[in-house]
PDB file of N, CA and C in Angstrom:
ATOM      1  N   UNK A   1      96.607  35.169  42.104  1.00  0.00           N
ATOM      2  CA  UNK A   1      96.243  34.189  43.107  1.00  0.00           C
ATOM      3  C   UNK A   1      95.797  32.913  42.404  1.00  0.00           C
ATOM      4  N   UNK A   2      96.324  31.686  42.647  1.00  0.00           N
ATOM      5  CA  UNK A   2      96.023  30.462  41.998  1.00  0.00           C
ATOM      6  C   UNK A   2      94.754  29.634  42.449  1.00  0.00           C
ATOM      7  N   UNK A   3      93.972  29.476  41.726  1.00  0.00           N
ATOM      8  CA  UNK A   3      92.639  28.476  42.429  1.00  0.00           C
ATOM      9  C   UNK A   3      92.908  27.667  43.176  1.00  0.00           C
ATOM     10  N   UNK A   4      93.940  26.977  43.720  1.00  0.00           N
ATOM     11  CA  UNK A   4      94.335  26.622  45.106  1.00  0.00           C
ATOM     12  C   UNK A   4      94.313  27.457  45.691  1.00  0.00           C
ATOM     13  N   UNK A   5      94.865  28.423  45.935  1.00  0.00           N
ATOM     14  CA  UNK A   5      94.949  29.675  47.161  1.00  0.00           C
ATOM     15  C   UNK A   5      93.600  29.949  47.544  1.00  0.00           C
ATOM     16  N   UNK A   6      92.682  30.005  45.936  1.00  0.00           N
ATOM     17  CA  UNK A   6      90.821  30.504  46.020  1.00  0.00           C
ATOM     18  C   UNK A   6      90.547  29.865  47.001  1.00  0.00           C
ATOM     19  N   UNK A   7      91.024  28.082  46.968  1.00  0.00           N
ATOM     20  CA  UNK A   7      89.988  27.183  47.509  1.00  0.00           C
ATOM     21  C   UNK A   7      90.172  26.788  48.461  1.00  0.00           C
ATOM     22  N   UNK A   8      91.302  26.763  48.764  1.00  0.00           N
ATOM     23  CA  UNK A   8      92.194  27.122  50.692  1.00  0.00           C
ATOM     24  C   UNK A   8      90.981  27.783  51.226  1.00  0.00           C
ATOM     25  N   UNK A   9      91.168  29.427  50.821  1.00  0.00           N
ATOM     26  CA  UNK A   9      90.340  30.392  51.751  1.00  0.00           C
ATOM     27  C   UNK A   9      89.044  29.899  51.875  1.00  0.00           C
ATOM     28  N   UNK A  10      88.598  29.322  50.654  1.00  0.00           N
ATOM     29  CA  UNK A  10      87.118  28.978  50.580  1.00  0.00           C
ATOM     30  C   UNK A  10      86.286  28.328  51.802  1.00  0.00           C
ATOM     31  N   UNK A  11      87.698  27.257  52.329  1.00  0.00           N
ATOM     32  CA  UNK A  11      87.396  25.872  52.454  1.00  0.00           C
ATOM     33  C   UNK A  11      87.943  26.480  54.179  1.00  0.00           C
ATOM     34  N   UNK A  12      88.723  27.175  54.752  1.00  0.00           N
ATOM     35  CA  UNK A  12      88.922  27.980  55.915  1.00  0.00           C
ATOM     36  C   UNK A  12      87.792  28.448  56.336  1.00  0.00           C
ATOM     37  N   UNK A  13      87.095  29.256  54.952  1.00  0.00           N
ATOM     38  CA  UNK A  13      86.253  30.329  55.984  1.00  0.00           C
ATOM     39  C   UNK A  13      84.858  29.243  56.171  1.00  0.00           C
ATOM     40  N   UNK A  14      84.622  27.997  55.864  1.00  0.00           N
ATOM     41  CA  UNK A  14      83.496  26.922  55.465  1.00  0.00           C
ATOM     42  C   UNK A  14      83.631  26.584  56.742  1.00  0.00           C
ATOM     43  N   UNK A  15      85.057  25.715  57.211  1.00  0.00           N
ATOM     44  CA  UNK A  15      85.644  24.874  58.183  1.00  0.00           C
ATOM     45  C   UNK A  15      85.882  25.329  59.594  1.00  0.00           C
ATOM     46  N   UNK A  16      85.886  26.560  59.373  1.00  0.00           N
ATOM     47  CA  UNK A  16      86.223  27.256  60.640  1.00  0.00           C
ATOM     48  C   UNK A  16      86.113  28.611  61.218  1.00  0.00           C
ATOM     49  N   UNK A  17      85.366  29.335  60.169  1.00  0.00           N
ATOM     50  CA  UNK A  17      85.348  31.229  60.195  1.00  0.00           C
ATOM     51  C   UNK A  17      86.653  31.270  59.825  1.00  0.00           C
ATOM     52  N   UNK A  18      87.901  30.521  59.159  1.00  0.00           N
ATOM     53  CA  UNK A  18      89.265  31.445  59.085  1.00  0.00           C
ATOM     54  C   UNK A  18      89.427  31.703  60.149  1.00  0.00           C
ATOM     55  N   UNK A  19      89.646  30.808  61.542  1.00  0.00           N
ATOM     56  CA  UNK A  19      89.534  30.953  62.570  1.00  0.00           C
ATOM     57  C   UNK A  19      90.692  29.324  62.835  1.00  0.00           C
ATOM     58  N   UNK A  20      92.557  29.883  62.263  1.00  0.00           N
ATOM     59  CA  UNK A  20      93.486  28.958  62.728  1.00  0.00           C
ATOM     60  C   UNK A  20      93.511  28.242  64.395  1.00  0.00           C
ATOM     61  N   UNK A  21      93.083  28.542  65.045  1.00  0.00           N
ATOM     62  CA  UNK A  21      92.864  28.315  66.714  1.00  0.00           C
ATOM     63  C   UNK A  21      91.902  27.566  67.370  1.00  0.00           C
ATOM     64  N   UNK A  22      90.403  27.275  65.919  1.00  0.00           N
ATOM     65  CA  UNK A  22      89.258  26.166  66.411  1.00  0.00           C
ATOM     66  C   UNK A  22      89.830  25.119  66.812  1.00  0.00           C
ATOM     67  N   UNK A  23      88.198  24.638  67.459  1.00  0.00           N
ATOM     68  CA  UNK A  23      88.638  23.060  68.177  1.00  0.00           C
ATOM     69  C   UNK A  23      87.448  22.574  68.170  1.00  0.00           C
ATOM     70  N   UNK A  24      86.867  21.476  67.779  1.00  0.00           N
ATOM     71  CA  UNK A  24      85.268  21.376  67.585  1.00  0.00           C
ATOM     72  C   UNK A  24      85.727  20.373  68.859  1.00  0.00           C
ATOM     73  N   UNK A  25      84.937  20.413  70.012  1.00  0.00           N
ATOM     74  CA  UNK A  25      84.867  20.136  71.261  1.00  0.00           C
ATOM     75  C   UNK A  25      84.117  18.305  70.811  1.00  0.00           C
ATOM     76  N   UNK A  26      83.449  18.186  70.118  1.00  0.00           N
ATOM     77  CA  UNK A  26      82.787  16.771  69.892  1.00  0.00           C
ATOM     78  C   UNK A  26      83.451  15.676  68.532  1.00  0.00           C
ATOM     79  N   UNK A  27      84.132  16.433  67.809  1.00  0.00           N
ATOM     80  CA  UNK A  27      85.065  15.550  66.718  1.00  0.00           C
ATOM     81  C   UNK A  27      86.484  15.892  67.096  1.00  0.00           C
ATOM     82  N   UNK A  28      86.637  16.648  67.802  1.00  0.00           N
ATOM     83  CA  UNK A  28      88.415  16.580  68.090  1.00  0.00           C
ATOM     84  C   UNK A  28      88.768  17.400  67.079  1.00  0.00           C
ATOM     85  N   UNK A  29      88.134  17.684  65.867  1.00  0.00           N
ATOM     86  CA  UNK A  29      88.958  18.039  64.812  1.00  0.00           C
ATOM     87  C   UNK A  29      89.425  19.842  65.484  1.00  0.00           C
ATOM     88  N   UNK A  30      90.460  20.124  64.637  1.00  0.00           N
ATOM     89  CA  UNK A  30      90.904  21.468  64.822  1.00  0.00           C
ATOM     90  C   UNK A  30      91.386  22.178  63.564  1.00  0.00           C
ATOM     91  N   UNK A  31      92.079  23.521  64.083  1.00  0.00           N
ATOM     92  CA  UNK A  31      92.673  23.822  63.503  1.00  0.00           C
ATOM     93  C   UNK A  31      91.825  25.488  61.977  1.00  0.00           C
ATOM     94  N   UNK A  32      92.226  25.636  61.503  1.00  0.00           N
ATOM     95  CA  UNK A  32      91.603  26.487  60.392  1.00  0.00           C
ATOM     96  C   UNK A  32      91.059  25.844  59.417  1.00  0.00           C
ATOM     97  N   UNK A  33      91.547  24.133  59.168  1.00  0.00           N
ATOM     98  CA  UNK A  33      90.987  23.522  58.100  1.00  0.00           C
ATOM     99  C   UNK A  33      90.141  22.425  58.709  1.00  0.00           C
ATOM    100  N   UNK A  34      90.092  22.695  59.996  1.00  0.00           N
ATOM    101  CA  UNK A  34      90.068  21.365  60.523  1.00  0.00           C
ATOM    102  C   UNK A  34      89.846  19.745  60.849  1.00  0.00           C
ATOM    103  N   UNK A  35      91.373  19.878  60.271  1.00  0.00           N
ATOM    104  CA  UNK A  35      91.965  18.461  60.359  1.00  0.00           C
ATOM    105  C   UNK A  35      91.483  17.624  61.376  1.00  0.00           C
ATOM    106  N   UNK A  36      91.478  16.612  61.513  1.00  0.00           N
ATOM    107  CA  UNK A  36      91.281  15.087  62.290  1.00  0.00           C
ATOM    108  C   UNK A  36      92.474  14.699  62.620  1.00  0.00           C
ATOM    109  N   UNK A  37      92.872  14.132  63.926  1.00  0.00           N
ATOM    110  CA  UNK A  37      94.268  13.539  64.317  1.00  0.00           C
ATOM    111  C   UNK A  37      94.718  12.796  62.986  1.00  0.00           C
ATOM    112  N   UNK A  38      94.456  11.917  62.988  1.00  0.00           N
ATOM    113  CA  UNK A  38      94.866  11.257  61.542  1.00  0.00           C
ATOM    114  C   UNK A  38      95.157  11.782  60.238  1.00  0.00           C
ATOM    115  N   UNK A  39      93.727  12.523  59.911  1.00  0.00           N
ATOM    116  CA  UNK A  39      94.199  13.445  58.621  1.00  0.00           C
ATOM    117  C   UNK A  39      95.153  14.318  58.770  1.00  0.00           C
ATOM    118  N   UNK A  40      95.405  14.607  60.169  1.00  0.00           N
ATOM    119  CA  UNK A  40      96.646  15.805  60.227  1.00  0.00           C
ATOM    120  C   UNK A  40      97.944  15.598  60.203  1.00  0.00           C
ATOM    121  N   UNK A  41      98.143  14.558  60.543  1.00  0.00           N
ATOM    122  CA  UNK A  41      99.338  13.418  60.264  1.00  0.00           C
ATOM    123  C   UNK A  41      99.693  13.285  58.940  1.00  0.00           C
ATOM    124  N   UNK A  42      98.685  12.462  58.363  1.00  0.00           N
ATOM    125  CA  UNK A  42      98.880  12.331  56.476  1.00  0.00           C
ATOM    126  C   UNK A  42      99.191  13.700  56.132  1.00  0.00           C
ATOM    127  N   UNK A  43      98.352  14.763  56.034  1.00  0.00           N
ATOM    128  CA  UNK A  43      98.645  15.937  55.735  1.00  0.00           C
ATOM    129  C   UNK A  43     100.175  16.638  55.855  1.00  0.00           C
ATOM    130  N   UNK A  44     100.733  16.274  56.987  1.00  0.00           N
ATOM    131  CA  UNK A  44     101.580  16.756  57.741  1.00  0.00           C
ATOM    132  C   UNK A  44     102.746  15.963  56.893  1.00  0.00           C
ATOM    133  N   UNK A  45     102.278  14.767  56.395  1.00  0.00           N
ATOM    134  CA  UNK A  45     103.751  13.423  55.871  1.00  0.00           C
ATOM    135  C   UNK A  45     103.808  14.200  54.507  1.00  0.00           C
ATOM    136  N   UNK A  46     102.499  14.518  54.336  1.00  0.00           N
ATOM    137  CA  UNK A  46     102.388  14.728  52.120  1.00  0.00           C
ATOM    138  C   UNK A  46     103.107  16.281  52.237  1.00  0.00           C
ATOM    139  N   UNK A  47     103.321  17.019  53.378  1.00  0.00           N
ATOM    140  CA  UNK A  47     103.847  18.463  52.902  1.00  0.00           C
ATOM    141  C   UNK A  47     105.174  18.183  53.633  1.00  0.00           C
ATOM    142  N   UNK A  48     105.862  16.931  53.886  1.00  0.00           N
ATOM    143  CA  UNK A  48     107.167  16.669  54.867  1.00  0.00           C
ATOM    144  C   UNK A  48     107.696  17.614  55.452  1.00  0.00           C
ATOM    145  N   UNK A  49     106.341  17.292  56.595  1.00  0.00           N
ATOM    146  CA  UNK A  49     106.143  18.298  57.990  1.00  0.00           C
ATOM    147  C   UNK A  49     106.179  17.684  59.387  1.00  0.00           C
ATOM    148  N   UNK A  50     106.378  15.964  58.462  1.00  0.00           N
ATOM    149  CA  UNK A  50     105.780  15.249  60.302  1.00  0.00           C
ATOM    150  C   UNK A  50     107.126  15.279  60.675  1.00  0.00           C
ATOM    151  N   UNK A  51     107.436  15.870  61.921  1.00  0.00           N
ATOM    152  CA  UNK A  51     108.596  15.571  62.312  1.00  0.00           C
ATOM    153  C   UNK A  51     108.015  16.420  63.996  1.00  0.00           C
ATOM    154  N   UNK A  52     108.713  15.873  64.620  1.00  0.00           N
ATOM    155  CA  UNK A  52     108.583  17.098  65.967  1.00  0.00           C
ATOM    156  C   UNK A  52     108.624  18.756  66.028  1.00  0.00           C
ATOM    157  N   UNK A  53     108.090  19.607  66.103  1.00  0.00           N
ATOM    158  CA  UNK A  53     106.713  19.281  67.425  1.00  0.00           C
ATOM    159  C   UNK A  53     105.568  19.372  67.086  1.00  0.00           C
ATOM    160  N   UNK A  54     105.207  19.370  65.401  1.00  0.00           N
ATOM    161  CA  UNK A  54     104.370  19.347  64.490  1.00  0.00           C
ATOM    162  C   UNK A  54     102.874  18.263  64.992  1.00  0.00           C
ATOM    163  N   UNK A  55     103.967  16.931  64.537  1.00  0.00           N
ATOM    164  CA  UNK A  55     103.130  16.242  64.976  1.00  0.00           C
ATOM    165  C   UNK A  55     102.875  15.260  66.502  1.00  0.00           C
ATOM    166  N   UNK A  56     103.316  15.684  67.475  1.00  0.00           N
ATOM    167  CA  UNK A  56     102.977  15.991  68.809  1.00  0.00           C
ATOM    168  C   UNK A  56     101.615  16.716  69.287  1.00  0.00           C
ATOM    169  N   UNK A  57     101.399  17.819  68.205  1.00  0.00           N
ATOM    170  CA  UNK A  57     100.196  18.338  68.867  1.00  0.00           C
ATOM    171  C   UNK A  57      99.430  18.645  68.239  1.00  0.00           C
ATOM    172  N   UNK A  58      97.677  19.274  68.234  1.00  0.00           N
ATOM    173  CA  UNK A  58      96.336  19.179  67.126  1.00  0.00           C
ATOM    174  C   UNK A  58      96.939  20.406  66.228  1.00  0.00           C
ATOM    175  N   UNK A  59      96.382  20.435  65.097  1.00  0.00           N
ATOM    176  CA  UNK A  59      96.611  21.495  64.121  1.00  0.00           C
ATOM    177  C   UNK A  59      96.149  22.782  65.061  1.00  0.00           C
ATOM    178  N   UNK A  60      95.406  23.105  65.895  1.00  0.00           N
ATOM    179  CA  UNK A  60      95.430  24.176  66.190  1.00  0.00           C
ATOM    180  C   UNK A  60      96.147  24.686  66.899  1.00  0.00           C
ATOM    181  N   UNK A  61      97.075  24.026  67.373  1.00  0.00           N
ATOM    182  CA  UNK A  61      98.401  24.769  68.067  1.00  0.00           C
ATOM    183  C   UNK A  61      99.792  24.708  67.246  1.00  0.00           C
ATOM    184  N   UNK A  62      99.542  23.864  65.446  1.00  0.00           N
ATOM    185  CA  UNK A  62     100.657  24.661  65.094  1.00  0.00           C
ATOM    186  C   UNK A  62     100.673  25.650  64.633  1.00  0.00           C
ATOM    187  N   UNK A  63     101.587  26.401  64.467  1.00  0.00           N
ATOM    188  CA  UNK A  63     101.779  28.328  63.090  1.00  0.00           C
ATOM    189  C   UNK A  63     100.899  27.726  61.582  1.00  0.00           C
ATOM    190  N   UNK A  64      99.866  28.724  62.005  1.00  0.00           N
ATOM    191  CA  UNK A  64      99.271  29.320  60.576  1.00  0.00           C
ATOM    192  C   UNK A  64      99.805  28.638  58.943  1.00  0.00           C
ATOM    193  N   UNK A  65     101.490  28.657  59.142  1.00  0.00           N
ATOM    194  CA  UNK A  65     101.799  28.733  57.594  1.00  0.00           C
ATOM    195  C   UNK A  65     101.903  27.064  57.976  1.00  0.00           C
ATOM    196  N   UNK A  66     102.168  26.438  58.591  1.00  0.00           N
ATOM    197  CA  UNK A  66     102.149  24.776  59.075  1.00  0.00           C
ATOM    198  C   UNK A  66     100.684  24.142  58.336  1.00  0.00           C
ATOM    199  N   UNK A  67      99.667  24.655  58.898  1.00  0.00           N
ATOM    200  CA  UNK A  67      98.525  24.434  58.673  1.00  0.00           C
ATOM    201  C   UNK A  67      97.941  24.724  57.267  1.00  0.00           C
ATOM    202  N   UNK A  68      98.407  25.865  56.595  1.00  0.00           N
ATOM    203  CA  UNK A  68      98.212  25.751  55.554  1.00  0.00           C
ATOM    204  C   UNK A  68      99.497  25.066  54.172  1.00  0.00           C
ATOM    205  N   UNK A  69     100.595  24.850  54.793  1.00  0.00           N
ATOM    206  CA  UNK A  69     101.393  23.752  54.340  1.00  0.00           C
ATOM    207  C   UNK A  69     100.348  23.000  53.921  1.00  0.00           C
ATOM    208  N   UNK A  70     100.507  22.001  55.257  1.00  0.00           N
ATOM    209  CA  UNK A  70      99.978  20.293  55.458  1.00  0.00           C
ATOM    210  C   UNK A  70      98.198  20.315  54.430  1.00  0.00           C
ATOM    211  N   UNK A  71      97.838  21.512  54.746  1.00  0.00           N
ATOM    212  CA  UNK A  71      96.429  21.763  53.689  1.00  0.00           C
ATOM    213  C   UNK A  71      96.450  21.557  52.257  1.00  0.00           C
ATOM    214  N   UNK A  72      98.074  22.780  51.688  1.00  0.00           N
ATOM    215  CA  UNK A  72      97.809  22.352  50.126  1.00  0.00           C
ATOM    216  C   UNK A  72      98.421  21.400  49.663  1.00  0.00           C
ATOM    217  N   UNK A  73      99.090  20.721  50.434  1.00  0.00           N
ATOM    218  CA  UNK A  73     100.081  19.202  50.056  1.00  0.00           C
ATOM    219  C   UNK A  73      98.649  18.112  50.254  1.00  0.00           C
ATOM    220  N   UNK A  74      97.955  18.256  51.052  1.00  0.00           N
ATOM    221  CA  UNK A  74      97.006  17.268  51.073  1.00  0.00           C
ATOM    222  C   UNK A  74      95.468  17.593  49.831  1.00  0.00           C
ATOM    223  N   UNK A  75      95.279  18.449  49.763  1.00  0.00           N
ATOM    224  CA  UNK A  75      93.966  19.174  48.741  1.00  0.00           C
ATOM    225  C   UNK A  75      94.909  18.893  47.644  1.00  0.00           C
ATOM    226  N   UNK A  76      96.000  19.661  47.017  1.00  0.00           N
ATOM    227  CA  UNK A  76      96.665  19.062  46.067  1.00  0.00           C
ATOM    228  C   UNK A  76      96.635  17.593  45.550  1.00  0.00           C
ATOM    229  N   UNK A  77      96.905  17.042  46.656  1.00  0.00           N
ATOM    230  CA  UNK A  77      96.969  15.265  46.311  1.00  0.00           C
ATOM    231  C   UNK A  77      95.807  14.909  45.948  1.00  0.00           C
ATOM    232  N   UNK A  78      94.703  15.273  46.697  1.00  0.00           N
ATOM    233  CA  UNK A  78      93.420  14.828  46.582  1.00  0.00           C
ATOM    234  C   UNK A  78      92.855  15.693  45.370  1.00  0.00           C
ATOM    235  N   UNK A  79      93.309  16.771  44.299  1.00  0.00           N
ATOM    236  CA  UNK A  79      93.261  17.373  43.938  1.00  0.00           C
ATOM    237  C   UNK A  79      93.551  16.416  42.331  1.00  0.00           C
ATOM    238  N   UNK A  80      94.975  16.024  42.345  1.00  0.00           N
ATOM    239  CA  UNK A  80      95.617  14.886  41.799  1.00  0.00           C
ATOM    240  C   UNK A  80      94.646  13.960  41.374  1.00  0.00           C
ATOM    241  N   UNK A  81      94.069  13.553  42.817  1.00  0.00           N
ATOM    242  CA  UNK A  81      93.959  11.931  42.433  1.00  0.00           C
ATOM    243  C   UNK A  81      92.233  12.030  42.128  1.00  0.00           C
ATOM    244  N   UNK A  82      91.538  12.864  42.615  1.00  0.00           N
ATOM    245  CA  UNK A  82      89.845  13.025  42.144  1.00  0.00           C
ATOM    246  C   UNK A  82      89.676  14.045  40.509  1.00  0.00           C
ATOM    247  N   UNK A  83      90.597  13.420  39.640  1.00  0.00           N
ATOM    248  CA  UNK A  83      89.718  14.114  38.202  1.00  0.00           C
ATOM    249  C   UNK A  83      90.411  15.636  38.117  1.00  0.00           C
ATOM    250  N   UNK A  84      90.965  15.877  38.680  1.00  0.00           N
ATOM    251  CA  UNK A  84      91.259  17.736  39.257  1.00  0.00           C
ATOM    252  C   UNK A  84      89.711  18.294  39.218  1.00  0.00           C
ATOM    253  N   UNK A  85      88.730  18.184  40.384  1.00  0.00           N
ATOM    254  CA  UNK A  85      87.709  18.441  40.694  1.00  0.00           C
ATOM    255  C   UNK A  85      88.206  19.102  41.725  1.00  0.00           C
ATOM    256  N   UNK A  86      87.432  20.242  41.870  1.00  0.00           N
ATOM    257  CA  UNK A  86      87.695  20.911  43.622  1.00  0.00           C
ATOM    258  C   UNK A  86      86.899  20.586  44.354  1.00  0.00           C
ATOM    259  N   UNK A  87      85.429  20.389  43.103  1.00  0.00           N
ATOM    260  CA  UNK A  87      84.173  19.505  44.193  1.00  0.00           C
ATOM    261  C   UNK A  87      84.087  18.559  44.664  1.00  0.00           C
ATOM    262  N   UNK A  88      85.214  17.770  44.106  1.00  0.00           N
ATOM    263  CA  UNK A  88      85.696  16.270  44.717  1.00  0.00           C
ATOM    264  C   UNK A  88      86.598  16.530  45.351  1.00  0.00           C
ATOM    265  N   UNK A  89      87.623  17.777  45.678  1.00  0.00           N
ATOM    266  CA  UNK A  89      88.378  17.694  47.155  1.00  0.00           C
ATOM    267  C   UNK A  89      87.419  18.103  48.012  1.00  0.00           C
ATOM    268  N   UNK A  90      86.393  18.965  47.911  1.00  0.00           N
ATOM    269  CA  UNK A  90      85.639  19.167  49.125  1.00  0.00           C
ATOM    270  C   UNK A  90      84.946  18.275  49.637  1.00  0.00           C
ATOM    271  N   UNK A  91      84.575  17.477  49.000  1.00  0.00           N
ATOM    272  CA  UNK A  91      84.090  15.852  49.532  1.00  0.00           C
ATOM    273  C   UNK A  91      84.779  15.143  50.191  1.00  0.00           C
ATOM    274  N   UNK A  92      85.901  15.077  49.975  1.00  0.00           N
ATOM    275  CA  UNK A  92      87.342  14.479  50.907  1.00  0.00           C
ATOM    276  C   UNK A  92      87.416  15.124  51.723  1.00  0.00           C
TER     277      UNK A  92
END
C-alpha cells in the first residue's frame, strides 16, 4: 500500500467517518473527502474527470472510485507542489 493510499484513508476517515455519501448541511462541502463545489471541479479537471455527469453534481453523488480519482490527482498535485509534505497537503 503506497503512502498515498495511507493518506487518502487517513484524510476520509478525518473528513467524513469514510462516509462517501456526507453532506455538511452549512459548507455545502460533500462527499468522503469532502470537497467544495469548486475544489471538486479542479479535482475533477487534475484526474480528467470533468466531463458530464461528474461535474453536474456534489461529490457525494458521484461512485466512490470518482471521488477517490479526483482526491489523488488533486493531494498528488498538492503533494507536488508543497515540498512532498503530507502535512502540507493536509493544510490544503
Amino acid at each position: 500500500m503506497s503512502n498515498m493510499t495511507i493518506f487518502m484513508h487517513a484524510e476520509r476517515i478525518q473528513e467524513s467517518g469514510n462516509n462517501y455519501r456526507a453532506r455538511n448541511p452549512d459548507s455545502g462541502a460533500s462527499g468522503a473527502y469532502q470537497f467544495t463545489w469548486g475544489t471538486w471541479l479542479y479535482a475533477l479537471s487534475l484526474a480528467g474527470l470533468r466531463k458530464y455527469p461528474y461535474s453536474n453534481e456534489s461529490a457525494n453523488n458521484a461512485p466512490d472510485w470518482v471521488q477517490d480519482a479526483a482526491a489523488h490527482a488533486l493531494m498528488t498535485h498538492y503533494y507536488n507542489e508543497f515540498s512532498h509534505s503530507f502535512f502540507n497537503v493536509a493544510e490544503a
